[in-house]
Protein backbone atom coordinates (compact mmCIF):
# COMPACT_ATOMS: atom_id res chain seq x y z
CA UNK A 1 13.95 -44.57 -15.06
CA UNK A 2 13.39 -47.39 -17.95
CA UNK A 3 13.51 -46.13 -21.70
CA UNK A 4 11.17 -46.31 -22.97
CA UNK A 5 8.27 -45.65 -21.02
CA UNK A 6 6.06 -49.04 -19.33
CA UNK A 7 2.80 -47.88 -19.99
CA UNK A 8 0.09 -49.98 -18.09
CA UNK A 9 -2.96 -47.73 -17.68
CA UNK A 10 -4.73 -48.73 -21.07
CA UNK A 11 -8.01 -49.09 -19.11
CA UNK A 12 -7.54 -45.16 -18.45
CA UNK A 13 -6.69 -44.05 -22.07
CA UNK A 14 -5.16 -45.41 -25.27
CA UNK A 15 -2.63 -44.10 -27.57
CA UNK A 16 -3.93 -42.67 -30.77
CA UNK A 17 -3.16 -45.29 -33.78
CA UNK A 18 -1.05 -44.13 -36.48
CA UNK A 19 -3.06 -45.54 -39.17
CA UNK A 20 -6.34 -43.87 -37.22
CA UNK A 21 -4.17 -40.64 -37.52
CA UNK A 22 -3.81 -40.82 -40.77
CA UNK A 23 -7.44 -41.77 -41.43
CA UNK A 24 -8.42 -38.47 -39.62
CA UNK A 25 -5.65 -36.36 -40.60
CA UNK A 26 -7.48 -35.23 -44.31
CA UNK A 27 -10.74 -34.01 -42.65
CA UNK A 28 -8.79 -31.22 -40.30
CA UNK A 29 -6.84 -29.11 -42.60
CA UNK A 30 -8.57 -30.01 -46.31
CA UNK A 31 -11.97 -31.84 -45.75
CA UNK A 32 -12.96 -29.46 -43.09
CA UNK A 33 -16.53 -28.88 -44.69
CA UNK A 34 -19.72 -28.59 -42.33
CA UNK A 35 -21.60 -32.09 -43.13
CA UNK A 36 -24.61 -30.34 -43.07
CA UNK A 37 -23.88 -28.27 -45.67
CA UNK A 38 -25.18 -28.88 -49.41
CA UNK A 39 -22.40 -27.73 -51.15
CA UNK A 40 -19.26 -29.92 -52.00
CA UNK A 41 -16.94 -29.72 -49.34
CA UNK A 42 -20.32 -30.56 -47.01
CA UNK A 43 -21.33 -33.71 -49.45
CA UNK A 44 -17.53 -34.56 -48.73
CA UNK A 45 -17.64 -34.40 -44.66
CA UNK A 46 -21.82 -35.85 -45.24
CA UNK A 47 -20.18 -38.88 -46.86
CA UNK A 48 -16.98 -39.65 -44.78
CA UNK A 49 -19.71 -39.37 -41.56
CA UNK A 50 -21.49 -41.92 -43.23
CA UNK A 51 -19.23 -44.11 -43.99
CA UNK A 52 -18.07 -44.02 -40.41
CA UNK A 53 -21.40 -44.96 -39.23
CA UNK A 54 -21.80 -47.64 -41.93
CA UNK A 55 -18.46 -48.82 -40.35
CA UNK A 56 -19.22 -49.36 -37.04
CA UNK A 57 -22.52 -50.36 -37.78
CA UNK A 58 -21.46 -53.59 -39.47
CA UNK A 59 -19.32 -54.22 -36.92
CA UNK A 60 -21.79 -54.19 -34.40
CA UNK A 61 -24.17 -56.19 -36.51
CA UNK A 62 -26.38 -52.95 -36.20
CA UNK A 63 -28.04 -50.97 -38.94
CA UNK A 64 -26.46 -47.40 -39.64
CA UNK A 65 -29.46 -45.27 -38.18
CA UNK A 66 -28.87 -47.15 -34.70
CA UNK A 67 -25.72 -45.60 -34.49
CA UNK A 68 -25.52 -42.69 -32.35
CA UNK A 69 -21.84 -40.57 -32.49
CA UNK A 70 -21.07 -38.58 -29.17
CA UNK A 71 -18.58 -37.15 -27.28
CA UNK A 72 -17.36 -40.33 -25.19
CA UNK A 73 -18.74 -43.36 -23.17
CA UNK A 74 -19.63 -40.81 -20.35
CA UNK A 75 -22.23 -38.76 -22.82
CA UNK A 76 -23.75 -42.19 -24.76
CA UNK A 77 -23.68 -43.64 -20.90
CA UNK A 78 -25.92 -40.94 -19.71
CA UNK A 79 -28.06 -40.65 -23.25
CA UNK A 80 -28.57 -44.07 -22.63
CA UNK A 81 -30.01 -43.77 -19.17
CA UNK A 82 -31.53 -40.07 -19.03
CA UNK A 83 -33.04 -40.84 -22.77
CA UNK A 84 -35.36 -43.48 -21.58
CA UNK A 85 -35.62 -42.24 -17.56
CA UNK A 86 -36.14 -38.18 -18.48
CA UNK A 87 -39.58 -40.21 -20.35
CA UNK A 88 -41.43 -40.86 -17.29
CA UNK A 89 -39.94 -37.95 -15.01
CA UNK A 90 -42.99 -36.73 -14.34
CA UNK A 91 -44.16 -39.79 -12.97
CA UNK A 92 -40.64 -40.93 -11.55
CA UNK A 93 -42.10 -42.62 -7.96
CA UNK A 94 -44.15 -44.89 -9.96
CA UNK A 95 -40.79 -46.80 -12.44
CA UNK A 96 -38.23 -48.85 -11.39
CA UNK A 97 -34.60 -49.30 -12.36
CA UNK A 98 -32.13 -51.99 -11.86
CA UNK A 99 -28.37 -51.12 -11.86
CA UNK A 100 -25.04 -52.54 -10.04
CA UNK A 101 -22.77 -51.65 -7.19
CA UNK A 102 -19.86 -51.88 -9.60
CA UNK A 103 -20.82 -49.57 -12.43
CA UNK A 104 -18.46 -46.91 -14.29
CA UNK A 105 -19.59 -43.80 -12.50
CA UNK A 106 -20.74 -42.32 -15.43
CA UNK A 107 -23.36 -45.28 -14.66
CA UNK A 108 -23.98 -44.95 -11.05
CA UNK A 109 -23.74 -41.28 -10.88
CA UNK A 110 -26.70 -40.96 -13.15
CA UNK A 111 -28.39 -43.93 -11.35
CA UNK A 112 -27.66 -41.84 -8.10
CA UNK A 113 -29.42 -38.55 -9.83
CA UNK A 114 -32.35 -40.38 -10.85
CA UNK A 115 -33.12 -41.94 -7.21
CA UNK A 116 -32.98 -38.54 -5.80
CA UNK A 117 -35.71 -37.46 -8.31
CA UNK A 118 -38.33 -40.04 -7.34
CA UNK A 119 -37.10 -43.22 -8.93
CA UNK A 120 -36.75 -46.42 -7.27
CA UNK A 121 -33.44 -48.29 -7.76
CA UNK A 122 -32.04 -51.51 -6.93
CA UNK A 123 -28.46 -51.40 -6.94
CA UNK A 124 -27.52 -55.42 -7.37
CA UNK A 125 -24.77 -57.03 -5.32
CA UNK A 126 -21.68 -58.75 -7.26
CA UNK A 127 -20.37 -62.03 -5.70
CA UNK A 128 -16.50 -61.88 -4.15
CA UNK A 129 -15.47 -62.40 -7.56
CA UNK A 130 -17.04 -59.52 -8.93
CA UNK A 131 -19.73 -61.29 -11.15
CA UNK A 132 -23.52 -60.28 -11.35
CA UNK A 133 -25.95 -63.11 -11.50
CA UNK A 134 -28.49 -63.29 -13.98
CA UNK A 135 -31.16 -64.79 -11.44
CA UNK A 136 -30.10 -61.69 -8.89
CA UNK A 137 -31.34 -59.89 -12.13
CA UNK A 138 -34.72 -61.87 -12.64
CA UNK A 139 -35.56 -61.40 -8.54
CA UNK A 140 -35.37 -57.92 -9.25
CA UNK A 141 -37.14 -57.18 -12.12
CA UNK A 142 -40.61 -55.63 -11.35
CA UNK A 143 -43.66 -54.74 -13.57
CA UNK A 144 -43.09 -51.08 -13.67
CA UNK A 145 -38.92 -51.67 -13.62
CA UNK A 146 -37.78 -49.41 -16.98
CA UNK A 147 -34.03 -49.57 -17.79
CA UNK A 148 -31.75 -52.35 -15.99
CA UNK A 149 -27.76 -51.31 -17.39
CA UNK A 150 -25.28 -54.00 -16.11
CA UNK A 151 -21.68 -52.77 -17.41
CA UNK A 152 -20.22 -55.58 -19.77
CA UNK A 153 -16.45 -55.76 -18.59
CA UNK A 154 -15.37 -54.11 -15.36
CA UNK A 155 -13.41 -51.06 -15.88
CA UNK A 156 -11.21 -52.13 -12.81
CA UNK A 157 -11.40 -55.25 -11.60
CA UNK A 158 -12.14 -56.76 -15.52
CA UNK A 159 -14.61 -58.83 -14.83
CA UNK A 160 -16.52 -60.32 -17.60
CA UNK A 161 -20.27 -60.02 -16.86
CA UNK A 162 -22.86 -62.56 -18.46
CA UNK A 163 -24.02 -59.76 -20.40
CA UNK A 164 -26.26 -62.09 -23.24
CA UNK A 165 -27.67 -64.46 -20.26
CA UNK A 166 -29.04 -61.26 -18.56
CA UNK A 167 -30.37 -60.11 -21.69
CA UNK A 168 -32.35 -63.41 -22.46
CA UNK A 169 -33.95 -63.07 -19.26
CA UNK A 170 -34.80 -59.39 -19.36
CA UNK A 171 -36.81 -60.53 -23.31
CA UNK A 172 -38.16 -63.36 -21.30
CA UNK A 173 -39.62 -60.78 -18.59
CA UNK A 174 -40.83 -58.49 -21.37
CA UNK A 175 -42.96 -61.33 -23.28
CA UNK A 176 -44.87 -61.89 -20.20
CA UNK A 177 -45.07 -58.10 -19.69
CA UNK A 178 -46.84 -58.41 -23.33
CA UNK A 179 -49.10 -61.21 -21.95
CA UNK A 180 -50.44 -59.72 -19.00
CA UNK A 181 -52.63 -57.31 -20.03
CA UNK A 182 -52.72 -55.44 -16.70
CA UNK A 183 -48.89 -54.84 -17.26
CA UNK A 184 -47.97 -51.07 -16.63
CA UNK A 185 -45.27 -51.74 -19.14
CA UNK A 186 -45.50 -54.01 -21.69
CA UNK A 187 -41.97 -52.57 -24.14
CA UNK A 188 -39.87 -52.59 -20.67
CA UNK A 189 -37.47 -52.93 -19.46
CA UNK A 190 -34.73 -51.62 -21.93
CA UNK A 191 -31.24 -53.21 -21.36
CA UNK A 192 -28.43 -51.28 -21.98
CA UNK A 193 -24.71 -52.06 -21.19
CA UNK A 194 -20.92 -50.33 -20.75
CA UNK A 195 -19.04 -51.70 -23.52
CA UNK A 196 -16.16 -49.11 -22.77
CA UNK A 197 -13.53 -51.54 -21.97
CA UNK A 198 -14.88 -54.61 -23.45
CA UNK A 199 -14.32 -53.77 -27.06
CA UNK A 200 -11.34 -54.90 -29.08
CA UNK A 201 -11.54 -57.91 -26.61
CA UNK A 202 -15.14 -59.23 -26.28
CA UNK A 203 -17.95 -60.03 -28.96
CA UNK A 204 -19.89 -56.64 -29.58
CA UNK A 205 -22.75 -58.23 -32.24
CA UNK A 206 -25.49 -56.60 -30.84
CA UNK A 207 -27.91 -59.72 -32.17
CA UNK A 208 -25.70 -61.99 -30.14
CA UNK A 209 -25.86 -59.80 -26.80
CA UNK A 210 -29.51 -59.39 -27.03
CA UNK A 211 -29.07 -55.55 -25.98
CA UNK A 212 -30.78 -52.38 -26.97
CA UNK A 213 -28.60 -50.05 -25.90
CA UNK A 214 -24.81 -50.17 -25.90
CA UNK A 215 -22.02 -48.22 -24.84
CA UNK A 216 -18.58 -47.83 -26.89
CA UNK A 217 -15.52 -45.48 -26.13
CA UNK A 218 -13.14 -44.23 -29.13
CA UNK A 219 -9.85 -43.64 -26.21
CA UNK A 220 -10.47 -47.08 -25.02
CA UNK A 221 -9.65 -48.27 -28.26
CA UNK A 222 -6.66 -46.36 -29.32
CA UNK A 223 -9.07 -44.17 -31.23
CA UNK A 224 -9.74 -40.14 -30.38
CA UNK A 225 -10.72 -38.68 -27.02
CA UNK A 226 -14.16 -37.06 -26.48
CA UNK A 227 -15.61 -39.87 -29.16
CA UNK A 228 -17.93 -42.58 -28.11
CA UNK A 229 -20.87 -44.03 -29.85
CA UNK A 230 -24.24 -44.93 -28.48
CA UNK A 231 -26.14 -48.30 -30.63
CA UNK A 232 -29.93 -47.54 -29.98
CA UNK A 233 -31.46 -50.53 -31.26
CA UNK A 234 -34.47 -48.83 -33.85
CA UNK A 235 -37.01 -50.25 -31.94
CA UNK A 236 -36.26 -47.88 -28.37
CA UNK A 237 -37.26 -44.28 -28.36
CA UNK A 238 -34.93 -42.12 -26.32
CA UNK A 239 -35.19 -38.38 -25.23
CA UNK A 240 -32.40 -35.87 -26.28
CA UNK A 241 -29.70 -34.54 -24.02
CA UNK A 242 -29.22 -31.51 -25.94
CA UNK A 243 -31.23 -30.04 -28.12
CA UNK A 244 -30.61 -27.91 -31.06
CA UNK A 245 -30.24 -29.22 -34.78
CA UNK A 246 -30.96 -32.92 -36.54
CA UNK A 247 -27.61 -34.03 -35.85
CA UNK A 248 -27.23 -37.41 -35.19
CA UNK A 249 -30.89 -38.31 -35.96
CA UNK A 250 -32.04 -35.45 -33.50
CA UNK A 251 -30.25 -36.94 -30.69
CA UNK A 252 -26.84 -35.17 -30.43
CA UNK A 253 -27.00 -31.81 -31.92
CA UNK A 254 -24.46 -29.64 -32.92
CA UNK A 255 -21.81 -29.66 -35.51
CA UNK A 256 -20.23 -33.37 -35.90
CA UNK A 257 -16.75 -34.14 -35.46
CA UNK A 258 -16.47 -35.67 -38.34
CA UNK A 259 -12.33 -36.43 -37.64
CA UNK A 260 -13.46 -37.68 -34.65
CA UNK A 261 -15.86 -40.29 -36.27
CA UNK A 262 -14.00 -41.67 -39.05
CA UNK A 263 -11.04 -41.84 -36.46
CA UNK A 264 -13.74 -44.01 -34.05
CA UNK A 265 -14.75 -46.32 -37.26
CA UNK A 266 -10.86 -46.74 -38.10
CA UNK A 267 -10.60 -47.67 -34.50
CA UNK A 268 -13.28 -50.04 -33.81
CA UNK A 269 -12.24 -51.96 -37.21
CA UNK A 270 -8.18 -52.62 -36.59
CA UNK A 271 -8.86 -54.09 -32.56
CA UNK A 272 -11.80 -55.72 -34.07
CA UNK A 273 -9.41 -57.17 -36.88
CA UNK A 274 -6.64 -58.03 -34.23
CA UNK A 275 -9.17 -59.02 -31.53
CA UNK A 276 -7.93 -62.72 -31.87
CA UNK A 277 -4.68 -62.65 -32.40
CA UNK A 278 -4.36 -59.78 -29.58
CA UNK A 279 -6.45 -61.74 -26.92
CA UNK A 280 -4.94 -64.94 -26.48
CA UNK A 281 -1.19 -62.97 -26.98
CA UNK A 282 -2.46 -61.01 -24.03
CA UNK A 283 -4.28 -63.54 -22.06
CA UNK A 284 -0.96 -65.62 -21.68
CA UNK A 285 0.95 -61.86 -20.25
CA UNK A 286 -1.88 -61.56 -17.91
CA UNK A 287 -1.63 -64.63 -16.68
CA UNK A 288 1.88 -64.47 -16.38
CA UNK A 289 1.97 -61.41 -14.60
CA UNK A 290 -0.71 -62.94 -11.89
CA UNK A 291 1.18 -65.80 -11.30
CA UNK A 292 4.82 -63.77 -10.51
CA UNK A 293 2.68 -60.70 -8.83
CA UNK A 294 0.99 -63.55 -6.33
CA UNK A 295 4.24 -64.72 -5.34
CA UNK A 296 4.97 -61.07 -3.50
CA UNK A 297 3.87 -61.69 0.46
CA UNK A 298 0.14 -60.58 1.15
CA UNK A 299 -1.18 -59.84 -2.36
CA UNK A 300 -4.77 -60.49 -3.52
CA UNK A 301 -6.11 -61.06 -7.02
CA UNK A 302 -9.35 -58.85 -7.31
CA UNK A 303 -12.10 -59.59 -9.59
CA UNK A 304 -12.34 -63.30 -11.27
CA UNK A 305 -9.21 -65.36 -12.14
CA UNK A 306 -9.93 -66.30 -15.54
CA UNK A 307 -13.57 -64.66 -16.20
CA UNK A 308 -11.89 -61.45 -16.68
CA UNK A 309 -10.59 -59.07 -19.72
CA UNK A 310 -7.34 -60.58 -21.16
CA UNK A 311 -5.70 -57.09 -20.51
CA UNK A 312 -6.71 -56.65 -16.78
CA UNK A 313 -4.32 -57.46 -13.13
CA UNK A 314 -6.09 -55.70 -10.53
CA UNK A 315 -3.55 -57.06 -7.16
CA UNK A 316 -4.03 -55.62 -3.65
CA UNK A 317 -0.69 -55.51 -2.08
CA UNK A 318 -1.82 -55.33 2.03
CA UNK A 319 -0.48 -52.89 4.41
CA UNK A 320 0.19 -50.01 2.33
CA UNK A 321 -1.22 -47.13 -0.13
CA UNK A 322 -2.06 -48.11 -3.22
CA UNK A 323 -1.25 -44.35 -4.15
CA UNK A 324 2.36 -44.85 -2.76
CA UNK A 325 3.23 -47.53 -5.17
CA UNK A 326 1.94 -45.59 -7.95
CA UNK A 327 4.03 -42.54 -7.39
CA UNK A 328 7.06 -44.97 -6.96
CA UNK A 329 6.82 -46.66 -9.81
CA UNK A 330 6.03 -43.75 -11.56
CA UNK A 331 9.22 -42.32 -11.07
CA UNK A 332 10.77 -44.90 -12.66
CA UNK A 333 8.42 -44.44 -15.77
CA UNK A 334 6.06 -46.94 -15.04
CA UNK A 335 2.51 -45.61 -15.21
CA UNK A 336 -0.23 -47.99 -13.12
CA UNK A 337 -3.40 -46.87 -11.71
CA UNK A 338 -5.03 -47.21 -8.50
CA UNK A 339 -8.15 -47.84 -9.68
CA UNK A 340 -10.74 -45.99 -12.11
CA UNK A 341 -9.03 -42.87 -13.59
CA UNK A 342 -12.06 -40.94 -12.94
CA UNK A 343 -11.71 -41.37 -9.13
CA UNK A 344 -7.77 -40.48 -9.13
CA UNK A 345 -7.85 -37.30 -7.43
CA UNK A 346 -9.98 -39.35 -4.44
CA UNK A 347 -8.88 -40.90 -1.51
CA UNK A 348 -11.82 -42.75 -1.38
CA UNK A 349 -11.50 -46.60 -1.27
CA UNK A 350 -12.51 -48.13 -4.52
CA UNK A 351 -16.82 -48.82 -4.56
CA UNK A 352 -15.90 -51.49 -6.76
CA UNK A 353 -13.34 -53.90 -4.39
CA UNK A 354 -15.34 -52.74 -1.19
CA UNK A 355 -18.46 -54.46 -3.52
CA UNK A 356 -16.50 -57.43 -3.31
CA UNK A 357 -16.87 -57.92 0.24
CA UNK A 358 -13.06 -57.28 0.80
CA UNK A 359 -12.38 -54.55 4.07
CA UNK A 360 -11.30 -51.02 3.23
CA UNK A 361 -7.51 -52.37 3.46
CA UNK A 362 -7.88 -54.34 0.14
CA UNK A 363 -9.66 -51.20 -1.57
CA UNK A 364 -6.87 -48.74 -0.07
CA UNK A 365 -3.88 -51.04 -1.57
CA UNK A 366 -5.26 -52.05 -4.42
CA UNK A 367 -3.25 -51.01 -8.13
CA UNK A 368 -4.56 -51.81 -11.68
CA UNK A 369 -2.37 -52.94 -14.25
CA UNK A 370 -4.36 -53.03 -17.73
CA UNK A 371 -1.64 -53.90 -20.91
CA UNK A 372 -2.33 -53.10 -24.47
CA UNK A 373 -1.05 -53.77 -28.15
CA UNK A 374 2.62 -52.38 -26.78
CA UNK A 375 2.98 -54.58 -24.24
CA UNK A 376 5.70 -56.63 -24.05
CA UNK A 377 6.71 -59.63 -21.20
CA UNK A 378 10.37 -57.47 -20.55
CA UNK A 379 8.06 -54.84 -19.47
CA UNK A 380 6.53 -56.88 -17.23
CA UNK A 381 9.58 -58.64 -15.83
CA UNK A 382 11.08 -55.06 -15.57
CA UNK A 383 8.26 -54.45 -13.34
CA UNK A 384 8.69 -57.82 -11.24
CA UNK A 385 12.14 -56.71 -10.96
CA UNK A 386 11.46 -53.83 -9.17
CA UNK A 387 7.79 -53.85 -7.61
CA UNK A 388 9.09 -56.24 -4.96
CA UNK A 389 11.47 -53.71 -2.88
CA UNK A 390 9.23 -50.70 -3.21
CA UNK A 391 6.25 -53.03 -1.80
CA UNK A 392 9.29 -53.99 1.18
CA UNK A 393 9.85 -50.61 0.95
CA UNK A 394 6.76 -49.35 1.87
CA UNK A 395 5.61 -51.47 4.18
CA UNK A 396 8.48 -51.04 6.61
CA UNK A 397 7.85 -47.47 6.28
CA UNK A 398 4.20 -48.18 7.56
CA UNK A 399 5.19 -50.48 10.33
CA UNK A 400 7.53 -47.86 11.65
CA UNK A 401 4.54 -45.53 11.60
C-alpha cells in the first residue's frame, strides 16, 4: 500500500480546506446564534450569512438576492427543475421540457418524475464524444417547451458542454416567443445548468453564460458536504420545495447553516482565486496521464480529448470489470471510481458511456480518474507503475473464465 494515500475520486467528493475550516470553525462553538433572531448573537450569524451570499454573489457576477443556499447540488438541481415544472402541474400534458441523456441523476431522475406526471420530454442525444449540439437544442425547442437544463461539465466523462452557445439560442427562441403573439409562452423556456463539477475550473459569470438558473456544489469544491447554492436569476419565479419560514427568500426554509455557508463562500473564492494557476498545472497531468494510460493494450479515452475538465481521465480498459480494478487498486490505497459515485452500489453500465454509442463492454470497464489541488505526477506514475499488471491480471483471469 503507498503512503500516503493516491486520492483520485475528486469528482466524487473533496477534502475540506483548512483555511475553509477555519473560516467555519467560529460559527459552531461561539457564533452559534439563530440568524433569524434579533438579538446579538442572531445580528452576528444574520451578517456572516450575508456576507456569504454577497461572496458568492460577486463571484458569479450575480446580485445577492439571486443567491439561493441549500443543502447540495442534488436539492438546488431539483429546486431548479420542480420550482419552475411544479408551476404548470396541473396542466403538465400541455409543456414541454428539453433535457440530455448524460445528465447527473439528480437531473434525469427528476426529468424521469416529471414525464411520468404528464410532461413531455426530449431527452437530447450527445455525439461519440460526449458533446450536446446547440442546433440539436434549437430542433427541439417547441412553443410550449418550459425548462431545457443541459449539465455544464460532465460529472464522468468531463466533457465541456457549449453551455453560453445554447443559452444564446434559447434568448433567441424566447424573443420570437415575445413576437408571436399567439405564443403559449412568451418568458420560456428557462435555462438552467449543473455547474457541480465545472467550478474552480470553468467561467461561472452568470452574464457571460447567459443562464437563469445555475447549479453549484460546496464538496465539489473542497468546501462542506450537504452545501450547494442555487443562482435564480431575479427575473424567474420558482415554486418552493419545502415550505415553512422566509429562509432563503421563502425558498429553502428552515434554520440556515450558517457554517455551512460561509464555508461554501470561502470555498468558491480560493478555487476561483487558483482557477488559473490550477488549470493549466492540471491540464498538463491530465494529459500526461492519457497519453501513458493509452499505451496499456485495448484502452479507450471516453468523453472529448481536449474539450474536457482539466481534472478528468475517464479510460475503458476492455475485457474486464471496471469494479475489479477499483477494488485492486484500492488495496493498494489508490481510490478511483467507476463512474458517478451516486451509481456505485449499481451494476448497471454507465447511461453516460452507453450515450456515447460505445457497447455495454466499454460502459462495464470503464474507471474515472478525476485529480485535484493534491495531485502530484509521482502519484500518477505510481499508478502507471502498477495499473498495468492488475489490468494483465485481470484479464487472464477472464479469459480463463
Amino acid at each position: 500500500m503507498f503512503d500516503p494515500m493516491i486520492y483520485l475520486d475528486h469528482a466524487s467528493t473533496t477534502p475540506l480546506d483548512k483555511e475553509v475550516a477555519k473560516a467555519m470553525a467560529p460559527f459552531g462553538l461561539k457564533n452559534f446564534g439563530n440568524p433569524s433572531s434579533l438579538y446579538q448573537p442572531g445580528r452576528v450569524a444574520a451578517e456572516a450569512v450575508r456576507s456569504a451570499r454577497s461572496s458568492v454573489a460577486k463571484i458569479l457576477g450575480a446580485g445577492p438576492e439571486e443567491i439561493i443556499f441549500t443543502a447540495g447540488g442534488t436539492e438546488s438541481d431539483n429546486l431548479a427543475i420542480f420550482g419552475i415544472a411544479n408551476q404548470f402541474i396541473d396542466q403538465a400534458k400541455d409543456y414541454h421540457l428539453i433535457t440530455t441523456n448524460i445528465e447527473h441523476s439528480a437531473v434525469l431522475n427528476s426529468f424521469r418524475t416529471l414525464e411520468k406526471k404528464g410532461f413531455a420530454v426530449t431527452y437530447l442525444s450527445v455525439d461519440k464524444y460526449g458533446l450536446v449540439s446547440s442546433q440539436e437544442v434549437m430542433k427541439a425547442l417547441r412553443p410550449n417547451t418550459l425548462l431545457v437544463s443541459i449539465i455544464y461539465a460532465n460529472n464522468e466523462i468531463g466533457v465541456i458542454q457549449p453551455v453560453a452557445e445554447i443559452a444564446q439560442v434559447i434568448r433567441n427562441y424566447r424573443h420570437i416567443q415575445r413576437v408571436d403573439t399567439v405564443s403559449k409562452n412568451p418568458r420560456f423556456p428557462i435555462f438552467h445548468t449543473d455547474a457541480c463539477q465545472a467550478a474552480g475550473y470553468l467561467d461561472l459569470n452568470v452574464t457571460n453564460l447567459c443562464v437563469d438558473l445555475m447549479t453549484l456544489n460546496g464538496s465539489k469544491i473542497y468546501g462542506p458536504k450537504q452545501v450547494g447554492v442555487l443562482y435564480k436569476s431575479k427575473n424567474i419565479k420558482l415554486m418552493p420545495l419545502l415550505y415553512g419560514g422566509d429562509q432563503e427568500f421563502g425558498l429553502r426554509p428552515g434554520t440556515e447553516n450558517v457554517a455551512g455557508f460561509i464555508g461554501f463562500a470561502k470555498a468558491l473564492e480560493l478555487v476561483n482565486k487558483s482557477k488559473n494557476k490550477e488549470v493549466a498545472r492540471l491540464t498538463k497531468l491530465r494529459d500526461y496521464f492519457i497519453m501513458e494510460l493509452l499505451k496499456i493494450k485495448n484502452t479507450s479515452l471516453n468523453g472529448h480529448p481536449t474539450t474536457r475538465l482539466p481534472n478528468n481521465v475517464n479510460i475503458s480498459f476492455l475485457g474486464i470489470e471496471g469494479e475489479s480494478i477499483m477494488l485492486k487498486l484500492d488495496r493498494l490505497g489508490i481510490y478511483v471510481s467507476t463512474g458517478s459515485a451516486c451509481h456505485s452500489l449499481s451494476l448497471e453500465p454507465s447511461h453516460v458511456i452507453m450515450a456515447l454509442g460505445q457497447p455495454s463492454e466499454y460502459a462495464h470497464g470503464s474507471i474515472r480518474f478525476t485529480l485535484g489541488q493534491s495531485t502530484t505526477k509521482k502519484d500518477l506514475d505510481q499508478v502507471l507503475k502498477v495499473l498495468p499488471g492488475i489490468i494483465n491480471e485481470l484479464r487472464k483471469m477472464s479469459a480463463v473464465r
